[in-house]
N, C-alpha and C. Protein backbone atom coordinates (compact mmCIF):
# COMPACT_ATOMS: atom_id res chain seq x y z
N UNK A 1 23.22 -26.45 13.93
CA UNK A 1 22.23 -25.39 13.84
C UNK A 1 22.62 -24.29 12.86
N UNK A 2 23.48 -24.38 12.35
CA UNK A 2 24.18 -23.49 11.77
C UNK A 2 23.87 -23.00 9.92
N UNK A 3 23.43 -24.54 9.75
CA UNK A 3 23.08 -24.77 8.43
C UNK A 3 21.47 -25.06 8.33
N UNK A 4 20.97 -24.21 9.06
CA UNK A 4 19.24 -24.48 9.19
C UNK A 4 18.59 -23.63 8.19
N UNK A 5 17.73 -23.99 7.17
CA UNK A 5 17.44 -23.34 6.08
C UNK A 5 15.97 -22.24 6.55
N UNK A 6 16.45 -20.93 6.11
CA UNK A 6 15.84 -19.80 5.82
C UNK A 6 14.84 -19.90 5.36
N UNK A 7 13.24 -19.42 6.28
CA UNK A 7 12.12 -19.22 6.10
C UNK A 7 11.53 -18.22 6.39
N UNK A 8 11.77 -16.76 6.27
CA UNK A 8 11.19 -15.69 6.02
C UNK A 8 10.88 -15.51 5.00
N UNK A 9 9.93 -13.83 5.10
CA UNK A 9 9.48 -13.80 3.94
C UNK A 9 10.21 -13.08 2.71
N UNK A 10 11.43 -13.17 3.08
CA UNK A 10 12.48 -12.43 1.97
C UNK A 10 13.71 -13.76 1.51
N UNK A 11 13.32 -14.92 2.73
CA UNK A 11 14.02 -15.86 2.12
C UNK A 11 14.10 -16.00 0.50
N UNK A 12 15.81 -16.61 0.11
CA UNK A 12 15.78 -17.03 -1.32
C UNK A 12 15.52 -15.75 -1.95
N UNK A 13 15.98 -14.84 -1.90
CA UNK A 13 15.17 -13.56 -3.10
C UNK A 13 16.42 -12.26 -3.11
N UNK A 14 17.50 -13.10 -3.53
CA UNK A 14 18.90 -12.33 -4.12
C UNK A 14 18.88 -11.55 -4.90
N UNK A 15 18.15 -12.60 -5.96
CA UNK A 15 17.69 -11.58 -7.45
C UNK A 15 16.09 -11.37 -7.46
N UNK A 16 15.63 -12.02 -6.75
CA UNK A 16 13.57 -11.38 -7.27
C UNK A 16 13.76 -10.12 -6.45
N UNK A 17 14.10 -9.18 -5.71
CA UNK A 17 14.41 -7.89 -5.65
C UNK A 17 15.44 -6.95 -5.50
N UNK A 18 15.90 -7.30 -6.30
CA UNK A 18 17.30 -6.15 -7.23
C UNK A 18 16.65 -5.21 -7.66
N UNK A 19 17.44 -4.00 -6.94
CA UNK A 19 16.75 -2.58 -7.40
C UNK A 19 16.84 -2.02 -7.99
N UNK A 20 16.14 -1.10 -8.80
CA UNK A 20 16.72 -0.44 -9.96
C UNK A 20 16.48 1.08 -9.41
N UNK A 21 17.19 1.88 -10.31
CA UNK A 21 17.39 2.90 -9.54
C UNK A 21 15.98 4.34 -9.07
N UNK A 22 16.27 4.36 -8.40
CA UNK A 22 14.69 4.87 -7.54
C UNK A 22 14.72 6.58 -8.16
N UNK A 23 13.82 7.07 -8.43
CA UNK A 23 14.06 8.52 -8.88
C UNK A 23 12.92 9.10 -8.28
N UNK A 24 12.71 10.12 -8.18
CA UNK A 24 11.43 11.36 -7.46
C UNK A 24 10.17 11.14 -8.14
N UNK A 25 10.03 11.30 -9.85
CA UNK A 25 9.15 10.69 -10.39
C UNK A 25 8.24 9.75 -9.50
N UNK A 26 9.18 8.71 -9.49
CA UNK A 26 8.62 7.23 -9.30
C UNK A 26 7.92 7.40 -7.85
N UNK A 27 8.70 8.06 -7.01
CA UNK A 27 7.88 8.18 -5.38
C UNK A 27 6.60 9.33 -5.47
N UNK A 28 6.74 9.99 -6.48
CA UNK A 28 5.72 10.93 -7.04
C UNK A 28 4.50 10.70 -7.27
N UNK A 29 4.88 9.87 -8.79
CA UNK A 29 3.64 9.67 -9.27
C UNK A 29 2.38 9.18 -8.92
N UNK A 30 1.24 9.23 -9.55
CA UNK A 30 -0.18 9.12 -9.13
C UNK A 30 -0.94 8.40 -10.24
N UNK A 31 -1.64 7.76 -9.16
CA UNK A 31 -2.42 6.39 -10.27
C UNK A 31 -3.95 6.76 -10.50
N UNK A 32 -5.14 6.85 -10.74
CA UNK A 32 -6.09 6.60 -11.23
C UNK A 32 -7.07 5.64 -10.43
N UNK A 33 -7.75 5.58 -9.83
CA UNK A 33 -8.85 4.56 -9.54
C UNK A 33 -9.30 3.90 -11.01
N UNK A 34 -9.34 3.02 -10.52
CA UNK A 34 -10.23 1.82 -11.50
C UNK A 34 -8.65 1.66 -12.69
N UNK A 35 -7.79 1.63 -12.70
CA UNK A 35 -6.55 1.38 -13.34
C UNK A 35 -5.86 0.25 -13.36
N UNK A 36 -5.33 -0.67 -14.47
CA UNK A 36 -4.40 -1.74 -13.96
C UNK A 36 -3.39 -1.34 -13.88
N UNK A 37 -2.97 -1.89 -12.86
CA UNK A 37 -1.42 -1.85 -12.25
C UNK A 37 -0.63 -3.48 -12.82
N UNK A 38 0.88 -3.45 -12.67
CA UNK A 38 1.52 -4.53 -12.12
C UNK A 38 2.22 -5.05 -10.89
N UNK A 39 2.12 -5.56 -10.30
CA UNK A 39 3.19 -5.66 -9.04
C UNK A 39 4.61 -5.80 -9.55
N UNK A 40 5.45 -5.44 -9.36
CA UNK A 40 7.11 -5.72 -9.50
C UNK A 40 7.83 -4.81 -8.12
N UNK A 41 8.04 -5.81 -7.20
CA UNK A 41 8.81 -4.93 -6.48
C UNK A 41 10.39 -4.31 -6.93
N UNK A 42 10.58 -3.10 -5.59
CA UNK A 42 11.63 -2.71 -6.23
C UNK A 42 12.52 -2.75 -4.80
N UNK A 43 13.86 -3.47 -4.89
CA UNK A 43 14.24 -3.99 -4.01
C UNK A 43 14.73 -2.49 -3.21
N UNK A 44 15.24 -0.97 -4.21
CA UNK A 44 15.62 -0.09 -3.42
C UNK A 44 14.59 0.60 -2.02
N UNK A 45 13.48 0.61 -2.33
CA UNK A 45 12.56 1.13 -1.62
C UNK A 45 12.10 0.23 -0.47
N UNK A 46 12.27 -0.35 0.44
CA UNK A 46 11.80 -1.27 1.00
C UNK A 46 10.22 -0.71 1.90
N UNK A 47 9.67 0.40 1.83
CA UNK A 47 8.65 0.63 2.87
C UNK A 47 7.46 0.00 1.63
N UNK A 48 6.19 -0.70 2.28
CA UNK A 48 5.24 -0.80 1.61
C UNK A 48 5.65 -1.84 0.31
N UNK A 49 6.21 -2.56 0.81
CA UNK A 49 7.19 -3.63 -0.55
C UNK A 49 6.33 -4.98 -0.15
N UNK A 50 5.32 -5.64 -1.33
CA UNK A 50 4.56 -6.44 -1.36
C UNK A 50 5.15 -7.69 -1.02
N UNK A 51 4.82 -8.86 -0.94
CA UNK A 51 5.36 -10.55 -0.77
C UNK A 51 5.37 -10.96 -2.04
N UNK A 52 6.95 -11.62 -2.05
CA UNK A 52 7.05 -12.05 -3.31
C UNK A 52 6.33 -12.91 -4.25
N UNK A 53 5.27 -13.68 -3.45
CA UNK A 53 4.41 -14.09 -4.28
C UNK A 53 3.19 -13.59 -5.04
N UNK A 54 3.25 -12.47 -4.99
CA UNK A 54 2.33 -11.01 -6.05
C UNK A 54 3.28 -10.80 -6.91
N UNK A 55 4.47 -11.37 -7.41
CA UNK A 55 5.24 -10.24 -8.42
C UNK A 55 4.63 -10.74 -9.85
N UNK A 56 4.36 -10.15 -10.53
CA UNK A 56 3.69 -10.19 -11.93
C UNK A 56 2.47 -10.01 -12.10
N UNK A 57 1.53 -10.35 -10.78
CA UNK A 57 0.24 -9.81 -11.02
C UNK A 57 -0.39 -8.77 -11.33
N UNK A 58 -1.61 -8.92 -11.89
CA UNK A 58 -2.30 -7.83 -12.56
C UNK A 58 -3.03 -7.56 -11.29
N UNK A 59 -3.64 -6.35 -11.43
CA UNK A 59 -4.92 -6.10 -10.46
C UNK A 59 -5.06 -4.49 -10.53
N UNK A 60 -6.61 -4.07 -10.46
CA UNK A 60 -6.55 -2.97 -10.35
C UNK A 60 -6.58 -1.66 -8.98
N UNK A 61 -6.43 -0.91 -9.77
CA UNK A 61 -6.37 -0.10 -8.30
C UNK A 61 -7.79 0.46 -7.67
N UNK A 62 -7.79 -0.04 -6.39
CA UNK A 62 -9.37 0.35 -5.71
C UNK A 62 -9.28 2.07 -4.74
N UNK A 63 -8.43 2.24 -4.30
CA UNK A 63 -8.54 3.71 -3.92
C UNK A 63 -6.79 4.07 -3.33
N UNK A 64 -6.87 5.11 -2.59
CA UNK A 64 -5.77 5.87 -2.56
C UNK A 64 -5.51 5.20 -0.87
N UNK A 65 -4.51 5.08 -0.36
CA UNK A 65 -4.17 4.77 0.74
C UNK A 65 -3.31 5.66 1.53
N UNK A 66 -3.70 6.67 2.10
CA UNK A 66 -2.51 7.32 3.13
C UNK A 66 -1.41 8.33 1.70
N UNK A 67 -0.21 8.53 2.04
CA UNK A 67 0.18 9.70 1.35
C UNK A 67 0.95 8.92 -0.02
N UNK A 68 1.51 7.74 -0.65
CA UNK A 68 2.05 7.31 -1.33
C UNK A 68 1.94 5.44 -1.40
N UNK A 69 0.76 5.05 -0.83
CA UNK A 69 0.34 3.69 -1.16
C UNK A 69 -1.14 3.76 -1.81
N UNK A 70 -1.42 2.13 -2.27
CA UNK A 70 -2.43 2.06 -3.10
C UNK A 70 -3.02 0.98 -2.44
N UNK A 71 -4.71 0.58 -2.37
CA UNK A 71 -5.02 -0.44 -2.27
C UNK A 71 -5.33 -1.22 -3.46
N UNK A 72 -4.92 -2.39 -3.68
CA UNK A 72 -4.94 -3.24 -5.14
C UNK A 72 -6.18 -4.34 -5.04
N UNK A 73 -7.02 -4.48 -5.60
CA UNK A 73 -7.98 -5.52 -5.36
C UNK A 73 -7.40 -6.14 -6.59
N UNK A 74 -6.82 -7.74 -6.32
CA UNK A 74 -6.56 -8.87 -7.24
C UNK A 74 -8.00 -9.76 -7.79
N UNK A 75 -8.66 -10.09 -8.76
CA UNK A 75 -9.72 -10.38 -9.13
C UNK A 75 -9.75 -11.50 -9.20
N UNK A 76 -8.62 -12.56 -9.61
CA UNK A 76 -8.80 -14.02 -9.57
C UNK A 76 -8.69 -14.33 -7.95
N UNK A 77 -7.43 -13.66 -7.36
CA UNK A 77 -7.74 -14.36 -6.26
C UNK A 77 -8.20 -13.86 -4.64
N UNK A 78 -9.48 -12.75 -5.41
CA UNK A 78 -10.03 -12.25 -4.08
C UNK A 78 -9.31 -11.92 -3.15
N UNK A 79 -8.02 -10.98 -3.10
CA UNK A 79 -7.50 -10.45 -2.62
C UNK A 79 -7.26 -8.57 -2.49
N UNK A 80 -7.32 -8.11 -1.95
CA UNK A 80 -6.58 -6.76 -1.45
C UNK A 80 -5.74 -6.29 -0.42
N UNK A 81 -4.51 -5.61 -1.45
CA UNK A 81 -3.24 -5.05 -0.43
C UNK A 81 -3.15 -3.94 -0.39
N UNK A 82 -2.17 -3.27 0.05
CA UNK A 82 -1.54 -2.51 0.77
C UNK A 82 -0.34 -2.12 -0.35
N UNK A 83 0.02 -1.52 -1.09
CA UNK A 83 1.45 -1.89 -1.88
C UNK A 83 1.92 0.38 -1.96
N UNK A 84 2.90 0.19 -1.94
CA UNK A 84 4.01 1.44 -1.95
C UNK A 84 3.70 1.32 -3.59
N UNK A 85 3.78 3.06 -3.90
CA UNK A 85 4.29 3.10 -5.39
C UNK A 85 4.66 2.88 -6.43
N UNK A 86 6.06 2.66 -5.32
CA UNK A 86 7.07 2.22 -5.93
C UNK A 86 7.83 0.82 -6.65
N UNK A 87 6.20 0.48 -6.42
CA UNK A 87 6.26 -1.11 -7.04
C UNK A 87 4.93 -1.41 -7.64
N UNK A 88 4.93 -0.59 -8.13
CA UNK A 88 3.60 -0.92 -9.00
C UNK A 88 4.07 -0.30 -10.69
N UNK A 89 3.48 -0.87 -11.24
CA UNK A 89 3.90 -0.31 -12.77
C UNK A 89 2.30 -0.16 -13.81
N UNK A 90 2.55 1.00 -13.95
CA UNK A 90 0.93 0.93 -15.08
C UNK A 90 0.54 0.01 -16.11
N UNK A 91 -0.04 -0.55 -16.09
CA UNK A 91 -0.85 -1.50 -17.61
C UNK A 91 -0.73 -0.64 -18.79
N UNK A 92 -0.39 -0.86 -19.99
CA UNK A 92 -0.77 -0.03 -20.81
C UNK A 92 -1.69 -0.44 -21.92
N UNK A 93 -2.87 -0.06 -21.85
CA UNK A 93 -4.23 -1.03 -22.74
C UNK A 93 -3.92 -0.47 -24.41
């Protein structure tokens, strides 16, 4: 039983969230309705930290959530989350 392979949802993910270093800015800042975002989590922050299978997606932002989350509506795949700040990164058009 000892060697029974790991199925959570952080299984396998040594390096898909390695943190980089978290600053005030970043828990600060403020996004825009109707904005693209990216998902990239950031392994320091863990509150509001998306499933690793969103990392690279595009999607924009649909409204403000509570004091420092966003709701993200994904457009290909008819989805909306929940995501912290601190893992989102602006599009730049």
């Amino acid at each position: 039983m000892a060697n029974k392979k790991p199925k959570g949802p952080r299984a396998n993910t040594r390096n898909s969230f390695k943190g980089s270093k978290l600053t005030i800015e970043q828990r600060l800042k403020e996004l825009e309705v109707g904005s693209k975002v990216v998902v990239k989590a950031n392994g320091r922050y863990q509150n509001g930290m998306p499933n690793r299978r969103f990392t690279g997606k595009i999607g924009s932002v649909e409204k403000k959530v509570g004091l420092s989350s966003y709701m993200i509506n994904f457009l290909r795949e008819k989805k909306k989350l929940i995501i912290g700040i601190c893992h989102l990164k602006q599009v730049k058009d």
